[in-house]
C-alpha atoms as a PDB file:
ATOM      1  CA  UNK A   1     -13.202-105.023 -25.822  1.00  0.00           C
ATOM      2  CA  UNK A   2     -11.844-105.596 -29.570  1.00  0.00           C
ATOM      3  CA  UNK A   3      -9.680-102.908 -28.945  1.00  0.00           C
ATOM      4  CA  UNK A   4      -8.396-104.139 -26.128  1.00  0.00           C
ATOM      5  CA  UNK A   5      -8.058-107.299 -27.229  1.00  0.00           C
ATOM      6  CA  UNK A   6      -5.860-105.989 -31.052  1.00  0.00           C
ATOM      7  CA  UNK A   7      -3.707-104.086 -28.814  1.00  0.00           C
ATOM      8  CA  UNK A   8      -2.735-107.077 -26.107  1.00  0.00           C
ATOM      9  CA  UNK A   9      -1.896-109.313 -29.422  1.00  0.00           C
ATOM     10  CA  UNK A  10       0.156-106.584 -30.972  1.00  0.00           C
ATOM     11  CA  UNK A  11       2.004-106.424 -27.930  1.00  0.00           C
ATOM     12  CA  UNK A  12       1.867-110.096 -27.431  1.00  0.00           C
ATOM     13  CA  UNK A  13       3.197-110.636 -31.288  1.00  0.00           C
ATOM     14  CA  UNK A  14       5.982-107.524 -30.540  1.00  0.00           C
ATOM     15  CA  UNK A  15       6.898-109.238 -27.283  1.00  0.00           C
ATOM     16  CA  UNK A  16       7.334-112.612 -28.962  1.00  0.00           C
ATOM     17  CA  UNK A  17       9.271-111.253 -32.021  1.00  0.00           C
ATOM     18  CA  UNK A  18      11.738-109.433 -29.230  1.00  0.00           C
ATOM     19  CA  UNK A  19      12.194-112.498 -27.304  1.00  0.00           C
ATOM     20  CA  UNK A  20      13.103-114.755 -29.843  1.00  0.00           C
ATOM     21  CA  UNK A  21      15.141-112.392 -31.391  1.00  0.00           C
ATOM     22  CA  UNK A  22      17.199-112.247 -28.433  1.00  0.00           C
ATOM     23  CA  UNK A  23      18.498-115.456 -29.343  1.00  0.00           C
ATOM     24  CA  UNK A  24      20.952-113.557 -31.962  1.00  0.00           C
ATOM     25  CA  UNK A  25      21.522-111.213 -29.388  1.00  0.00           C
ATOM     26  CA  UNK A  26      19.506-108.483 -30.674  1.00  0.00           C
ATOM     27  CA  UNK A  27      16.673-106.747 -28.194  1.00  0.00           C
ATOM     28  CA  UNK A  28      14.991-104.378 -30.474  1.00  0.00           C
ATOM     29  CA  UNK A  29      13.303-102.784 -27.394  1.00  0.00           C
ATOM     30  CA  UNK A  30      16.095-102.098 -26.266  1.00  0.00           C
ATOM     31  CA  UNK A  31      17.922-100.975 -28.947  1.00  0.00           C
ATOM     32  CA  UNK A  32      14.469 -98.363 -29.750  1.00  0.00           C
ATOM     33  CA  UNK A  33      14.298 -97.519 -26.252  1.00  0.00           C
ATOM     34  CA  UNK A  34      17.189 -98.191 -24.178  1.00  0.00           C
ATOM     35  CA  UNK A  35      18.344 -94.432 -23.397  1.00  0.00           C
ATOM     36  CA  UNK A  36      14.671 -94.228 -21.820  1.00  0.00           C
ATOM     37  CA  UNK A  37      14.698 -96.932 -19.227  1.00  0.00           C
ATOM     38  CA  UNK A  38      11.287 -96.402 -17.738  1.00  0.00           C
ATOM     39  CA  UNK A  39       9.449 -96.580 -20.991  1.00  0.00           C
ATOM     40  CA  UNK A  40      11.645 -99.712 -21.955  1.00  0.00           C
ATOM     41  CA  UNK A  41      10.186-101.411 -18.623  1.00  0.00           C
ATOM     42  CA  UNK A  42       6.756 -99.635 -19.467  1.00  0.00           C
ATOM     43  CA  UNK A  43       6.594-102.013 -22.396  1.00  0.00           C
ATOM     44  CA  UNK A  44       7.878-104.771 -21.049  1.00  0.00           C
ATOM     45  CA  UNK A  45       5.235-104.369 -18.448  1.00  0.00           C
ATOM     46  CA  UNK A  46       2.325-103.694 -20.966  1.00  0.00           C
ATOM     47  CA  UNK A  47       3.393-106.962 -22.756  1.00  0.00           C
ATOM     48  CA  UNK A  48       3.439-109.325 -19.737  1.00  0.00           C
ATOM     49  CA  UNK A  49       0.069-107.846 -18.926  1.00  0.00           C
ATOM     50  CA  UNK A  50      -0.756-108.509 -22.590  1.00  0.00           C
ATOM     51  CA  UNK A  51       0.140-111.654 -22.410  1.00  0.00           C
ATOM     52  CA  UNK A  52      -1.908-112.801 -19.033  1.00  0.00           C
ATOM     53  CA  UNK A  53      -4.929-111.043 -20.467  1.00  0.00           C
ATOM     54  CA  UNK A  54      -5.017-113.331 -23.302  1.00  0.00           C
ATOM     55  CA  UNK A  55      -4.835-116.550 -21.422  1.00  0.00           C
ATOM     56  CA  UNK A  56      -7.649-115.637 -19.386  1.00  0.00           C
ATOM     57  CA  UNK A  57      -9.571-114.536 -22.551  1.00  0.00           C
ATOM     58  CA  UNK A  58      -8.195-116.582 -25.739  1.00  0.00           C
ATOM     59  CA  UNK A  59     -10.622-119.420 -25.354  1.00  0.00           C
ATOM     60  CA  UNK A  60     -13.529-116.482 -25.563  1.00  0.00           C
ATOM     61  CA  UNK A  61     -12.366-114.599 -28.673  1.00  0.00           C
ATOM     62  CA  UNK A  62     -10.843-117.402 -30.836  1.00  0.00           C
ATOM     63  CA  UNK A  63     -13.565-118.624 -33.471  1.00  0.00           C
ATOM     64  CA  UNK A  64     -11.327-121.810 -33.642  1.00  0.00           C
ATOM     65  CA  UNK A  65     -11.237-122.503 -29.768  1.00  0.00           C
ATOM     66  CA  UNK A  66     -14.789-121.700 -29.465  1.00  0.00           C
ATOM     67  CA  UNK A  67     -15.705-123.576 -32.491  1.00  0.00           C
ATOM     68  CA  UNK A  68     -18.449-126.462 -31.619  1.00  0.00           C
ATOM     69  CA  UNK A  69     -16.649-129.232 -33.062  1.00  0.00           C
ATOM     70  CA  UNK A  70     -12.983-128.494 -31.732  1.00  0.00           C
ATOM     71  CA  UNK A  71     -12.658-130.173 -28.525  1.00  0.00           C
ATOM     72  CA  UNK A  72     -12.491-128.733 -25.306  1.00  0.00           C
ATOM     73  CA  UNK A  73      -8.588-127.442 -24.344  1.00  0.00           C
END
């Protein structure tokens, strides 16, 4: 499960660094892997999955979520 769970925030962190850079126009994925279309929408599927994976188990894995004196989210 730590695996699993360093590989969803890579993508997560990857996914997030894409996005905003798309505010200057610029989609890195894209630009790395836009002559392969089905492996561009391969990781843009494996990052949304990322992504929902990590709200369901954030709260779990965080040490400062789960911490006894942080309140509950």
């Amino acid at each position: 499960m730590k695996n699993l769970h360093a590989l969803a925030f890579i993508l997560v962190i990857i996914g997030g660094l894409n996005w905003g850079l798309t505010a200057f126009e610029l989609n890195v994925i894209s630009l790395l892997l836009g002559s392969y279309p089905i492996a561009e929408t391969i990781v843009y599927v494996l990052v949304g999955l990322s992504a929902v994976y990590l709200i369901f188990t954030h709260k779990r894995d965080c040490k400062t979520c789960s911490a006894k004196n942080h309140p509950a989210m």
